[in-house]
PDB file of N, CA and C in Angstrom:
ATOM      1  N   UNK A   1     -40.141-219.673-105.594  1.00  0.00           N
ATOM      2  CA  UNK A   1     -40.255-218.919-104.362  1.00  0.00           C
ATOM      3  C   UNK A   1     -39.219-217.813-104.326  1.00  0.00           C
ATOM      4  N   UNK A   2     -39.399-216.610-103.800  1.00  0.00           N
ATOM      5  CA  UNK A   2     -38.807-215.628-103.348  1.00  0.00           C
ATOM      6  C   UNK A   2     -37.730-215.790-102.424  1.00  0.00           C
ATOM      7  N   UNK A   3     -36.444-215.199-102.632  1.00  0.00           N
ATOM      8  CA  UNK A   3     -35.557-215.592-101.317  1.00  0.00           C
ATOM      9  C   UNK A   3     -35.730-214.591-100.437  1.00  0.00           C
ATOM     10  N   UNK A   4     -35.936-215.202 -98.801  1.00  0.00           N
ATOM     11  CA  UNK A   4     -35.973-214.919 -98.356  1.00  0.00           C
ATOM     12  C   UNK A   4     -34.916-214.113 -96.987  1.00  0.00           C
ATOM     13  N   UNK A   5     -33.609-214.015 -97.714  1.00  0.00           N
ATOM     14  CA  UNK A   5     -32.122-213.810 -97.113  1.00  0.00           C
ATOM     15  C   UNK A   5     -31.731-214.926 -95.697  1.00  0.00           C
ATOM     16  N   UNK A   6     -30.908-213.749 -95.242  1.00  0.00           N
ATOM     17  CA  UNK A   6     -30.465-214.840 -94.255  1.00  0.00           C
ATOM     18  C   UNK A   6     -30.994-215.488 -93.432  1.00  0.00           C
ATOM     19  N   UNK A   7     -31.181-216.898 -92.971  1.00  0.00           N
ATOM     20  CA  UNK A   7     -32.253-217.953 -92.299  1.00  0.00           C
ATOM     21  C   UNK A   7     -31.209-218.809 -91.253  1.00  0.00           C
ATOM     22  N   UNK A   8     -29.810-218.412 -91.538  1.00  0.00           N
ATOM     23  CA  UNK A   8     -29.326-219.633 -90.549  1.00  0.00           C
ATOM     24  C   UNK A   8     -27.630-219.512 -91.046  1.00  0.00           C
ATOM     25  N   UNK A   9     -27.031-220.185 -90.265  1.00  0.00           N
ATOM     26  CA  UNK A   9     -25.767-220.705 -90.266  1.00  0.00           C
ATOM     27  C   UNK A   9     -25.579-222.282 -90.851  1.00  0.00           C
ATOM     28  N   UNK A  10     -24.050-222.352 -91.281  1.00  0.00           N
ATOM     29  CA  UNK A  10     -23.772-223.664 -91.440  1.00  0.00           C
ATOM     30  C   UNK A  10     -22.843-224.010 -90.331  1.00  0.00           C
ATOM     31  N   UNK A  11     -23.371-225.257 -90.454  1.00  0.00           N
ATOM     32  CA  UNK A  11     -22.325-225.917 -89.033  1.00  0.00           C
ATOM     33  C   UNK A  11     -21.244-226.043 -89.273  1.00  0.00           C
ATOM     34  N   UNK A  12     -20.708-225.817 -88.024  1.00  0.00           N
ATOM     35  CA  UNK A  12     -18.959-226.135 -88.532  1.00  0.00           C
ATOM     36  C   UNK A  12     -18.397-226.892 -87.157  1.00  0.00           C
ATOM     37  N   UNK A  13     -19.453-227.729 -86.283  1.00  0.00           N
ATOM     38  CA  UNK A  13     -18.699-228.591 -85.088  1.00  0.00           C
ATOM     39  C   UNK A  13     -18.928-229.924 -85.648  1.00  0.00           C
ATOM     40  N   UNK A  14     -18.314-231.396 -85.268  1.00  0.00           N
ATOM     41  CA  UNK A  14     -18.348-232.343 -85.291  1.00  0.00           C
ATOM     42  C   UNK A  14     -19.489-232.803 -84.790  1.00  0.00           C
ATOM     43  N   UNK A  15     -19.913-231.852 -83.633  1.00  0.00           N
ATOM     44  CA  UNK A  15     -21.409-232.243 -82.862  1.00  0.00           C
ATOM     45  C   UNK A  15     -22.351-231.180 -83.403  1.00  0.00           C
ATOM     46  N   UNK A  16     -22.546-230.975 -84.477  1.00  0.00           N
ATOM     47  CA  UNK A  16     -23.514-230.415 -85.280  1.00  0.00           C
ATOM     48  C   UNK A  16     -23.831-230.196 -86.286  1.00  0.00           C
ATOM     49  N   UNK A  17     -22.516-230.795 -87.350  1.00  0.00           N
ATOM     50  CA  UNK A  17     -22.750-231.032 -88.487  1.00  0.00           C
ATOM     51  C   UNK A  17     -23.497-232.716 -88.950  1.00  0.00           C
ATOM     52  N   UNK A  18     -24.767-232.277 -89.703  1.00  0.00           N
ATOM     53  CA  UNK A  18     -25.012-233.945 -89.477  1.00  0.00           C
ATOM     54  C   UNK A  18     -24.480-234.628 -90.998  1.00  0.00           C
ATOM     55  N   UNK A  19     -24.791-236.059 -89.876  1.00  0.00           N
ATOM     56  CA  UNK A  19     -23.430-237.384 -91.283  1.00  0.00           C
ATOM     57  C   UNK A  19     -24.070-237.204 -92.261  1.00  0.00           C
ATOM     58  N   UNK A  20     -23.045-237.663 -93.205  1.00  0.00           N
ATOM     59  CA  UNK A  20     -22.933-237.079 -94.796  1.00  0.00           C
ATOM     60  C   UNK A  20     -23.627-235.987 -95.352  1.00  0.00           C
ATOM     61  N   UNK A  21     -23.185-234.581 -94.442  1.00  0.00           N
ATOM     62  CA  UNK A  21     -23.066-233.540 -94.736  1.00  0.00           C
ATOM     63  C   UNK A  21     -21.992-232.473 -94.773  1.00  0.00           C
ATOM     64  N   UNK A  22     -21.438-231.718 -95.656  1.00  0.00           N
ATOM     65  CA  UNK A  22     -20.726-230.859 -95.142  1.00  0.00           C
ATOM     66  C   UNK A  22     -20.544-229.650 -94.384  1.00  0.00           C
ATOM     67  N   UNK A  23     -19.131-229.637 -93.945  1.00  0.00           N
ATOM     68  CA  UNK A  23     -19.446-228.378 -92.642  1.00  0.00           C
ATOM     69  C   UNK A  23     -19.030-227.389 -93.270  1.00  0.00           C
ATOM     70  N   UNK A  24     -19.056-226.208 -92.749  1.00  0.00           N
ATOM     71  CA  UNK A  24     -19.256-224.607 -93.201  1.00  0.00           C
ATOM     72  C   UNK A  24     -17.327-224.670 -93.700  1.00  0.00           C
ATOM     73  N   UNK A  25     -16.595-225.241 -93.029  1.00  0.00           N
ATOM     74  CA  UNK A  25     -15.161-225.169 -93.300  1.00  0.00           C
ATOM     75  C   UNK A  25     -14.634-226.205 -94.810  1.00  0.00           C
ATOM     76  N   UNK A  26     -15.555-226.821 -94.989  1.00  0.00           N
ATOM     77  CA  UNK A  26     -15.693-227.650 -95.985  1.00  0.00           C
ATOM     78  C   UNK A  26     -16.230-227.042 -97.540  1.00  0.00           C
ATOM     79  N   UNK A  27     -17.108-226.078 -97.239  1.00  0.00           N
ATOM     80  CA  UNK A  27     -17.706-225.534 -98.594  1.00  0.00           C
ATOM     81  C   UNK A  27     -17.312-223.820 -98.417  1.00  0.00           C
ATOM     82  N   UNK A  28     -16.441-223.184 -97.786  1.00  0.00           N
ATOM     83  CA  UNK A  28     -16.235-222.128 -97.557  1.00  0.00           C
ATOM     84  C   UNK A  28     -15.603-221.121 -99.041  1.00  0.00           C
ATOM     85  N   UNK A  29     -14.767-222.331 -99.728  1.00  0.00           N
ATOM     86  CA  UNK A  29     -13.816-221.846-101.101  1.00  0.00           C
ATOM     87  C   UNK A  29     -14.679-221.904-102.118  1.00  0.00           C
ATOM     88  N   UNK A  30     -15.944-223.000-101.684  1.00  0.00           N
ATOM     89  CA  UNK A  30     -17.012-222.837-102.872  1.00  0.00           C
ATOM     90  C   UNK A  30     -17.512-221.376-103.183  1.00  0.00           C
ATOM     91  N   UNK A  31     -17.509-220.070-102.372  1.00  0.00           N
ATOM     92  CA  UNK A  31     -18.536-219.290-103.169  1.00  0.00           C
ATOM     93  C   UNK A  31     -17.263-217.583-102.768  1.00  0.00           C
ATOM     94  N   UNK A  32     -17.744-216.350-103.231  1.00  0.00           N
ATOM     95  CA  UNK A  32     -16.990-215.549-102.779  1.00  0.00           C
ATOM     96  C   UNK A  32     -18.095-214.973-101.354  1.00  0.00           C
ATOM     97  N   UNK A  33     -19.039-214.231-101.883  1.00  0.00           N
ATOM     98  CA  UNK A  33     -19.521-213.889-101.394  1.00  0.00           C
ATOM     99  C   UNK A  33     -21.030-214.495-100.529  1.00  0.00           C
ATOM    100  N   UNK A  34     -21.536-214.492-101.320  1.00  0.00           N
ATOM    101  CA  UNK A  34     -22.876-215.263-101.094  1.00  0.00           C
ATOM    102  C   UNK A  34     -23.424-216.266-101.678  1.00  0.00           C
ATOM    103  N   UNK A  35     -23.857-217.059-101.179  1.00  0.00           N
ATOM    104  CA  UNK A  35     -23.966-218.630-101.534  1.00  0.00           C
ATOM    105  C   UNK A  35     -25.720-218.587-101.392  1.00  0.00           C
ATOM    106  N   UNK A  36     -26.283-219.830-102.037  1.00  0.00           N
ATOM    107  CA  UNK A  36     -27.995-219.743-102.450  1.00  0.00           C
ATOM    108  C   UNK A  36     -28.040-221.372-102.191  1.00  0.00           C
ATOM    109  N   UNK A  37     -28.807-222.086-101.299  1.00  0.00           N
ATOM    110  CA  UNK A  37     -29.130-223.356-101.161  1.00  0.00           C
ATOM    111  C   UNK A  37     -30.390-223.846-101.354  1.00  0.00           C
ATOM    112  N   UNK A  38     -30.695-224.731-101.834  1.00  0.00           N
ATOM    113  CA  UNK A  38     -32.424-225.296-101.334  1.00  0.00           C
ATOM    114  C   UNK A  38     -32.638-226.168-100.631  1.00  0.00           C
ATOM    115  N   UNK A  39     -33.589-226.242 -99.940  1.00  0.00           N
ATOM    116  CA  UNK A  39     -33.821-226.627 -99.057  1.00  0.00           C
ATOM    117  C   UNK A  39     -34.080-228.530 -99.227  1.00  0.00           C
ATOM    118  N   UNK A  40     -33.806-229.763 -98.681  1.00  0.00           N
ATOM    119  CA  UNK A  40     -34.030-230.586 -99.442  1.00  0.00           C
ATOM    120  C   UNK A  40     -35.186-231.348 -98.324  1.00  0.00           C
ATOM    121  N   UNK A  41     -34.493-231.161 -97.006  1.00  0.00           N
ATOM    122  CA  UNK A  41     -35.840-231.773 -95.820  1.00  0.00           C
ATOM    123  C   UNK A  41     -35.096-231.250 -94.333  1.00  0.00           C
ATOM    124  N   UNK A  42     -35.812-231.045 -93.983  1.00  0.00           N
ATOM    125  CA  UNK A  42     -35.609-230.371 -92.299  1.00  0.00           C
ATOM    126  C   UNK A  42     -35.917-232.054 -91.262  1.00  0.00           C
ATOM    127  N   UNK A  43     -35.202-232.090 -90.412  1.00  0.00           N
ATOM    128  CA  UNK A  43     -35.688-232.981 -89.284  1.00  0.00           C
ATOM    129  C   UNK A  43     -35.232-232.525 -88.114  1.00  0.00           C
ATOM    130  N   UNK A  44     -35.924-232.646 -87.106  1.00  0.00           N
ATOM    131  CA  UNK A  44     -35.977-231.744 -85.922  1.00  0.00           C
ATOM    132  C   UNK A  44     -35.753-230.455 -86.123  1.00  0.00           C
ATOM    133  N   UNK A  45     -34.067-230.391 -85.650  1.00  0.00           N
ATOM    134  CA  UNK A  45     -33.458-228.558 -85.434  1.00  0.00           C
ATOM    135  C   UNK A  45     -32.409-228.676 -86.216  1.00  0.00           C
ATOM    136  N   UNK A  46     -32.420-229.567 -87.505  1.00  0.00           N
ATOM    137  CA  UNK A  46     -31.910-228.942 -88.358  1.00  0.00           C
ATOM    138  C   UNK A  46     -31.876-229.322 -90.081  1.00  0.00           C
ATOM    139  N   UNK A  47     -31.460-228.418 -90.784  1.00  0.00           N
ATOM    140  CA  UNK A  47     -32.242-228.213 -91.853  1.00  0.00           C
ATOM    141  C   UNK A  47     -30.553-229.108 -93.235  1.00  0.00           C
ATOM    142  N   UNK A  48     -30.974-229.721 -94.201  1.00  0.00           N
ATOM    143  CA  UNK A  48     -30.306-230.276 -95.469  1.00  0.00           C
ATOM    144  C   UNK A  48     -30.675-229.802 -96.480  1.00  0.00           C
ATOM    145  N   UNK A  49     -29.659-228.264 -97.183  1.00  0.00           N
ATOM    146  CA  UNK A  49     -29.539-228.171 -98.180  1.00  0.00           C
ATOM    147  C   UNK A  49     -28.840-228.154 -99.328  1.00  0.00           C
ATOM    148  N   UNK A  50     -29.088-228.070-100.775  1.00  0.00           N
ATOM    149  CA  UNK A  50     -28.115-228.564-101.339  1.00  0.00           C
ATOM    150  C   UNK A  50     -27.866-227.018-102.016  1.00  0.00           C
ATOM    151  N   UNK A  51     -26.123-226.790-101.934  1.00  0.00           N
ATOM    152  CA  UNK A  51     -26.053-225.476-102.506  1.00  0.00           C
ATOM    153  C   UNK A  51     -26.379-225.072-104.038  1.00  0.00           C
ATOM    154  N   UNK A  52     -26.976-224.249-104.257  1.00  0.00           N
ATOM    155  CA  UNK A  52     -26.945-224.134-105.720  1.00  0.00           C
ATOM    156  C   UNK A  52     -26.239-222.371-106.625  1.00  0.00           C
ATOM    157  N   UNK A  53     -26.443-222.498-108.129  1.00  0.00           N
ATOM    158  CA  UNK A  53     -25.667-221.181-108.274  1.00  0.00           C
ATOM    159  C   UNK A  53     -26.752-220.442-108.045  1.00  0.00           C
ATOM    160  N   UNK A  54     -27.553-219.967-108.224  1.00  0.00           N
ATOM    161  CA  UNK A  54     -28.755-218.684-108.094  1.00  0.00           C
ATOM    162  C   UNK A  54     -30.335-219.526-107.762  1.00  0.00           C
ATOM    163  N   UNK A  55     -31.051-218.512-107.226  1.00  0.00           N
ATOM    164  CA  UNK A  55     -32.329-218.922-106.666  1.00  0.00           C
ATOM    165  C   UNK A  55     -33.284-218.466-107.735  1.00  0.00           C
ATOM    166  N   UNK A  56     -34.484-219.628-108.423  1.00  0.00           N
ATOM    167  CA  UNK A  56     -34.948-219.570-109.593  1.00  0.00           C
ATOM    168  C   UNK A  56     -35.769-218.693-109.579  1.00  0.00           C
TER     169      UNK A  56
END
């Protein structure tokens, strides 16, 4: 699939990051600029992805 740019934010509250995930303050040193995730499953209003280096 084509990327489609920016789609969203990462959480960075205690009341919105969900369990055993990390928050935006947590993976921030991982990238410089721009970071590429996939998508792994959405439930309700919000979405689990796992970061990766480039989009295939």
């Amino acid at each position: 699939l084509e990327s489609v740019g920016k789609v969203g934010y990462v959480a960075n509250s205690t009341h919105t990051v969900a369990r055993g995930t990390k928050s935006a303050g947590r993976i921030y040193d991982q990238f410089e600029e721009t970071i590429y995730c996939e998508v792994a499953f959405i439930v309700k209003d919000t979405v689990i992805a796992k970061i990766i280096d480039s989009p295939m």
